[in-house]
Protein backbone atom coordinates (compact mmCIF):
# COMPACT_ATOMS: atom_id res chain seq x y z
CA UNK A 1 38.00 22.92 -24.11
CA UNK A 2 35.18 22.87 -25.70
CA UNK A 3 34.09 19.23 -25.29
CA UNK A 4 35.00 19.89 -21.51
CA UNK A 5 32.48 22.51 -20.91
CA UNK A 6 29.83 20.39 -22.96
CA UNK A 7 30.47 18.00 -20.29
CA UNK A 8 30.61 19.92 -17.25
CA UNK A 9 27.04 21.67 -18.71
CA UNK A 10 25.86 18.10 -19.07
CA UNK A 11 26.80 17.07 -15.19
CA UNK A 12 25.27 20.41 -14.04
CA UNK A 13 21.87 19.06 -15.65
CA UNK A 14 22.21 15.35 -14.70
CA UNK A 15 23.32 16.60 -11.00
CA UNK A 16 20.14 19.02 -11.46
CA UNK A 17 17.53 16.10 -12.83
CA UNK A 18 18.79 14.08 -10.27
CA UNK A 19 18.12 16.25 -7.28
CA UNK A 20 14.80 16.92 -8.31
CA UNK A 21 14.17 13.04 -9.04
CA UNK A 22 15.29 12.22 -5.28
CA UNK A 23 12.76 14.75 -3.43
CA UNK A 24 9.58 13.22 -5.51
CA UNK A 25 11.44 9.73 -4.86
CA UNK A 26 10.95 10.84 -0.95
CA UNK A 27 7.76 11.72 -1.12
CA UNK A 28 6.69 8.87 -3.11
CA UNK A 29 7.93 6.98 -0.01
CA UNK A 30 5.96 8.95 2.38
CA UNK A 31 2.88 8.49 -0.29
CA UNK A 32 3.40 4.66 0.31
CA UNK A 33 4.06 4.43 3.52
CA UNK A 34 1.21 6.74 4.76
CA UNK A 35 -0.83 4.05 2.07
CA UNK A 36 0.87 0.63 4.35
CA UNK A 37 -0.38 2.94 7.80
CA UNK A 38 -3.74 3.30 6.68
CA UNK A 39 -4.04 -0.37 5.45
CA UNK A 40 -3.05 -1.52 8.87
CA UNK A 41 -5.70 1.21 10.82
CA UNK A 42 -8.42 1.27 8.27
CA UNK A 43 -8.71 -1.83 6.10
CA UNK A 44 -7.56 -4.20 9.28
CA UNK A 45 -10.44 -4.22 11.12
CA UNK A 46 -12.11 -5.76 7.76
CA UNK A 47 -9.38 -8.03 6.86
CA UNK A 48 -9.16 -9.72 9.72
CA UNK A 49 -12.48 -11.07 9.07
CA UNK A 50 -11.60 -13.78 6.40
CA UNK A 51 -10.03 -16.90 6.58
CA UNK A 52 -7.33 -15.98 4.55
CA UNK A 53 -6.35 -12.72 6.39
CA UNK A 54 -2.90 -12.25 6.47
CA UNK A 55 -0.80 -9.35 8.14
CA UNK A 56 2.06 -9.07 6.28
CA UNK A 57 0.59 -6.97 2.95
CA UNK A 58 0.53 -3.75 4.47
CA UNK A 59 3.57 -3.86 6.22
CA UNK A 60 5.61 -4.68 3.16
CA UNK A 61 4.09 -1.49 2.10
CA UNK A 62 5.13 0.19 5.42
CA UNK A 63 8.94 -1.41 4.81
CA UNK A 64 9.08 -0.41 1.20
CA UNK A 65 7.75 3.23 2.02
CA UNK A 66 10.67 3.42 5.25
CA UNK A 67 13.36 2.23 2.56
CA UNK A 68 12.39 4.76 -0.03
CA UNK A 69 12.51 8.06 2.86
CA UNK A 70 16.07 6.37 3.97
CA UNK A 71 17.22 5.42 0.48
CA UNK A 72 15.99 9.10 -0.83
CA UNK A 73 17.26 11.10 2.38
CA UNK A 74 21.10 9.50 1.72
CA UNK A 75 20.91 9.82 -2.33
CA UNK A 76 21.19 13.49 -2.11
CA UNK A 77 24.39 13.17 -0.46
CA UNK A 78 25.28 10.94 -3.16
CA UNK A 79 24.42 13.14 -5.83
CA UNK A 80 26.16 16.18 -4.09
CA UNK A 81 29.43 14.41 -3.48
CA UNK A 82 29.42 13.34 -7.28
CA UNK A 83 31.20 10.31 -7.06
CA UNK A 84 30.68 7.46 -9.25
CA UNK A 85 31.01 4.37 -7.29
CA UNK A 86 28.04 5.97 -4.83
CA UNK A 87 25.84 6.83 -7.61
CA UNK A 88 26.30 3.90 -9.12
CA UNK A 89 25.11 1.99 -5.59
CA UNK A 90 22.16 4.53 -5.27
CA UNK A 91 21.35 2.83 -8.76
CA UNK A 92 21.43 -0.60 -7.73
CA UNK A 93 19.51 0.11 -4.77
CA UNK A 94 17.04 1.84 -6.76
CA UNK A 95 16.75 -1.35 -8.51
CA UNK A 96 16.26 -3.15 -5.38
CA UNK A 97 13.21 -0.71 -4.63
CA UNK A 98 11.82 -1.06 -8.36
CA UNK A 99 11.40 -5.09 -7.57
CA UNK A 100 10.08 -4.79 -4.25
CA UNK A 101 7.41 -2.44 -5.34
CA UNK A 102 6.89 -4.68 -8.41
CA UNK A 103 6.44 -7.36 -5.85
CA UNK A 104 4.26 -5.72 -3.33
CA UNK A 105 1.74 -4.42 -6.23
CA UNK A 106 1.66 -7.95 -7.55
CA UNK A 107 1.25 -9.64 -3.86
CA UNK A 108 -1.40 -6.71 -3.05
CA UNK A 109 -3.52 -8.36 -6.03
CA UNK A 110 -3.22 -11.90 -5.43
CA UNK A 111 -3.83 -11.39 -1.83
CA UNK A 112 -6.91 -9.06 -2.85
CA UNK A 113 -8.10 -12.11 -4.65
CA UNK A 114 -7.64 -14.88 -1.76
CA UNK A 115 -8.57 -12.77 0.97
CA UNK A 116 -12.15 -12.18 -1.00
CA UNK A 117 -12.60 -16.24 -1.08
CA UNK A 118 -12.02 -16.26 2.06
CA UNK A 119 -14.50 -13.67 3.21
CA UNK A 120 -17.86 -15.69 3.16
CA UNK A 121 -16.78 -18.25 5.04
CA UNK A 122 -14.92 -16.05 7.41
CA UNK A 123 -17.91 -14.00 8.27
CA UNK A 124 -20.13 -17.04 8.86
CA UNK A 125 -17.39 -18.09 10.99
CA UNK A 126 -17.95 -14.86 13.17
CA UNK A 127 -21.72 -14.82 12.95
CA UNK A 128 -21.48 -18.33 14.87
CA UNK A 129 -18.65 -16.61 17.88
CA UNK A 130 -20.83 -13.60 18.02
CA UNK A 131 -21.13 -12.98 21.43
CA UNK A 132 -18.34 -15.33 21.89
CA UNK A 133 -15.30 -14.22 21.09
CA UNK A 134 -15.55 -10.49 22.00
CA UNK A 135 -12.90 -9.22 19.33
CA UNK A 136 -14.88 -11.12 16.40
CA UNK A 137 -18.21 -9.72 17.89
CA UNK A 138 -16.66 -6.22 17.70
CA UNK A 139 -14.83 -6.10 13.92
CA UNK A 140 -18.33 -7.56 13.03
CA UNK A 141 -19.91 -4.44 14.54
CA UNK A 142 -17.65 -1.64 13.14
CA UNK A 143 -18.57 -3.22 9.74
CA UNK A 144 -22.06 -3.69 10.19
CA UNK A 145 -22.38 0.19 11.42
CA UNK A 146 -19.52 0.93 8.72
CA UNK A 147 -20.66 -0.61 5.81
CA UNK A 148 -24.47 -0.43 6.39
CA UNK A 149 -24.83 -4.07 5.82
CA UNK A 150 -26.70 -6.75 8.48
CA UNK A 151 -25.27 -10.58 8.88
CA UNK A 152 -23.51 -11.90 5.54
CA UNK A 153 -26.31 -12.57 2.98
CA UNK A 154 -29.15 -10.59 4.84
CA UNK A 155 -30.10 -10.03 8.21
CA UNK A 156 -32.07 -13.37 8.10
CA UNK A 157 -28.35 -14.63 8.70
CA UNK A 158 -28.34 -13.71 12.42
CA UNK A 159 -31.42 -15.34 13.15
CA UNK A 160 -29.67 -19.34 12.30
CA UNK A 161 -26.79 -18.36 14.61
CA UNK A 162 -26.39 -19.49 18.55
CA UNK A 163 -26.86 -15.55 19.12
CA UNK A 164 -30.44 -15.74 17.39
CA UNK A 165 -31.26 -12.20 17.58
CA UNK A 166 -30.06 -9.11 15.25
CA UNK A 167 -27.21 -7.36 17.17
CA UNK A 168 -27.80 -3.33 17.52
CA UNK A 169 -24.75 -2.77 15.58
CA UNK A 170 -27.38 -3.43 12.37
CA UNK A 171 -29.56 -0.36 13.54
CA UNK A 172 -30.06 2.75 11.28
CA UNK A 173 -30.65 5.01 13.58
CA UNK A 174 -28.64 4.15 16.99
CA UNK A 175 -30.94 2.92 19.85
CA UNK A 176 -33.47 1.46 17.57
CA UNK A 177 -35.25 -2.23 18.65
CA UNK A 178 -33.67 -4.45 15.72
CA UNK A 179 -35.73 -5.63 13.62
CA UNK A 180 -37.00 -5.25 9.98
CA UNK A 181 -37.65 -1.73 8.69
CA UNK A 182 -35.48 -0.20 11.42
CA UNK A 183 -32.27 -2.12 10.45
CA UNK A 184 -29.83 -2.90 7.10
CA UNK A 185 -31.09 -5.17 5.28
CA UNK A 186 -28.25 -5.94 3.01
CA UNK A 187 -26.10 -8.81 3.34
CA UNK A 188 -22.37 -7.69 4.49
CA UNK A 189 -20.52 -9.98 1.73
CA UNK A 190 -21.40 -8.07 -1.36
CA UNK A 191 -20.56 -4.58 0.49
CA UNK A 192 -16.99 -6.01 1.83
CA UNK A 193 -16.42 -7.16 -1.10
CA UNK A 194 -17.34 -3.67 -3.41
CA UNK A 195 -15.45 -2.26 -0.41
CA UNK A 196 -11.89 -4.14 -0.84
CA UNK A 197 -11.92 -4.14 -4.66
CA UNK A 198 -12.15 -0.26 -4.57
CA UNK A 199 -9.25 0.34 -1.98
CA UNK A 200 -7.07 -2.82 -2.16
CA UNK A 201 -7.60 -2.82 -6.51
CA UNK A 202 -6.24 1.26 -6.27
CA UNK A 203 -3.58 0.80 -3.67
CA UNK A 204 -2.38 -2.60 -5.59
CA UNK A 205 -2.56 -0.16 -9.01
CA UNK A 206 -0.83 2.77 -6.85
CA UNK A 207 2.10 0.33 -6.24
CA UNK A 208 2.94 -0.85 -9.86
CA UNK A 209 2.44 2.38 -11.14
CA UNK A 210 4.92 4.18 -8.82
CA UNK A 211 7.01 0.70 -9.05
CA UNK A 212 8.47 2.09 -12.38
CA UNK A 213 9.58 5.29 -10.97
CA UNK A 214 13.02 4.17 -9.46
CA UNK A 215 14.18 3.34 -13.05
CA UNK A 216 14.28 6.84 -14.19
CA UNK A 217 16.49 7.57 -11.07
CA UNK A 218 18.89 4.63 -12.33
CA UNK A 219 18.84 6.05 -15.69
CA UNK A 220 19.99 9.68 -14.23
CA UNK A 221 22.44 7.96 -11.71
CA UNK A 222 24.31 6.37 -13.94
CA UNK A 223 24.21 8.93 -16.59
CA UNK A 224 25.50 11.20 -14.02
CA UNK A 225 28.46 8.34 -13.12
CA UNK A 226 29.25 8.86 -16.67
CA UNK A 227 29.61 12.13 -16.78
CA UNK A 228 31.92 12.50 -14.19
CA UNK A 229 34.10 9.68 -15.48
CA UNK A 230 34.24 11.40 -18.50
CA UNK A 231 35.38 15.33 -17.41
CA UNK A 232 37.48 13.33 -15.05
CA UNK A 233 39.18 11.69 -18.44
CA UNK A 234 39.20 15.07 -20.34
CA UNK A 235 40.84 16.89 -17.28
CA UNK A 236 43.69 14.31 -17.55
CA UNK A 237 43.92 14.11 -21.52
């Protein structure tokens, strides 16, 4: 009897743990999938810009965040119910989760890396279509005005392009006549670049550090599974 009550004290605690583990798992998935949002509303607009911008970063983020709210939302049925063939499938998708986090932090930083090559010669790309290609022109200007920054060295920049004037969007005070003393002077690159390493570098570090999370939640789910194996074996001995 006694071993049976150790037991059934031990699946309170596990059944306990593991509650608690799934509603920080759940918000861990809102964390990253409010982080994938705000890649896709905030960091787009400067993304787009290089010749190596690709889409799909932030909505692996997005995906892996969705999974993690589903995935956490059904485990604490699992984990009520207390049986072991359910908690040992929450485990294995918490593994699933643990290498696609893995993966997205990992991605986040090579892409951080490619997408910065490809930002000089992306933005000299869209100095040349200013006043071209209307969408270019305008993710040029939200940076410009954003960042504080004028053309992609310097402002000298805008004066070698087919637009050959400095666009208003380089203005420090809105309305000004562009031109030197009245506009950024700095060169757009340098900024995009401090810009990226800060938010891409903390969101890539967000997602390995969280990545490691899930494997606690294996850990108590199959501890749990045990458990209940186990009274279920005393009961019948």
């Amino acid at each position: 009897m006694g071993k049976r009550l150790q037991t059934v004290a031990a699946m309170a605690c596990m059944k306990t743990l593991l509650m608690l583990f799934n509603f920080v798992f759940w918000l861990t998935g809102i964390a990253i999938l409010a982080v994938g949002i705000w890649m896709v509303v905030e960091l787009y607009k400067y993304m787009e810009l290089s010749t190596e911008f690709s889409a799909t970063a932030p909505y692996v983020l997005i995906g892996t965040g969705a999974l993690i709210i589903l995935v956490g939302s059904l485990a604490c049925c699992c984990t009520v119910k207390g049986q072991p063939v359910l908690l040992y499938i929450y485990g294995a998708f918490l593994m699933v989760i643990f290498m696609l986090e893995v993966s997205a932090g990992v991605s986040i930083y090579a892409y951080r890396t490619k997408l910065l090559e490809g930002f000089s010669k992306g933005l000299n790309q869209s100095l040349v279509l200013y006043g071209k290609d209307p969408e270019k022109a305008n993710d040029f200007d939200v940076m410009q005005s954003t960042l504080h920054c004028c053309g992609n060295d310097s402002y000298n920049d805008w004066y070698s392009t087919p637009y050959k004037q400095i666009p208003p969007s380089c203005c420090i005070e809105p309305g000004c006549v562009p031109s030197p003393g009245n506009i950024y002077e700095q060169g757009c690159y340098m900024k995009v670049v401090e810009f990226l390493n800060g938010n891409i570098g903390l969101v890539g570090g967000s997602a390995l550090g969280v990545a490691f999370f899930p494997l606690v939640g294996v850990l108590l789910a199959c501890c749990l599974a045990k458990n209940i194996n186990k009274a279920k074996y005393e009961q019948m001995a």
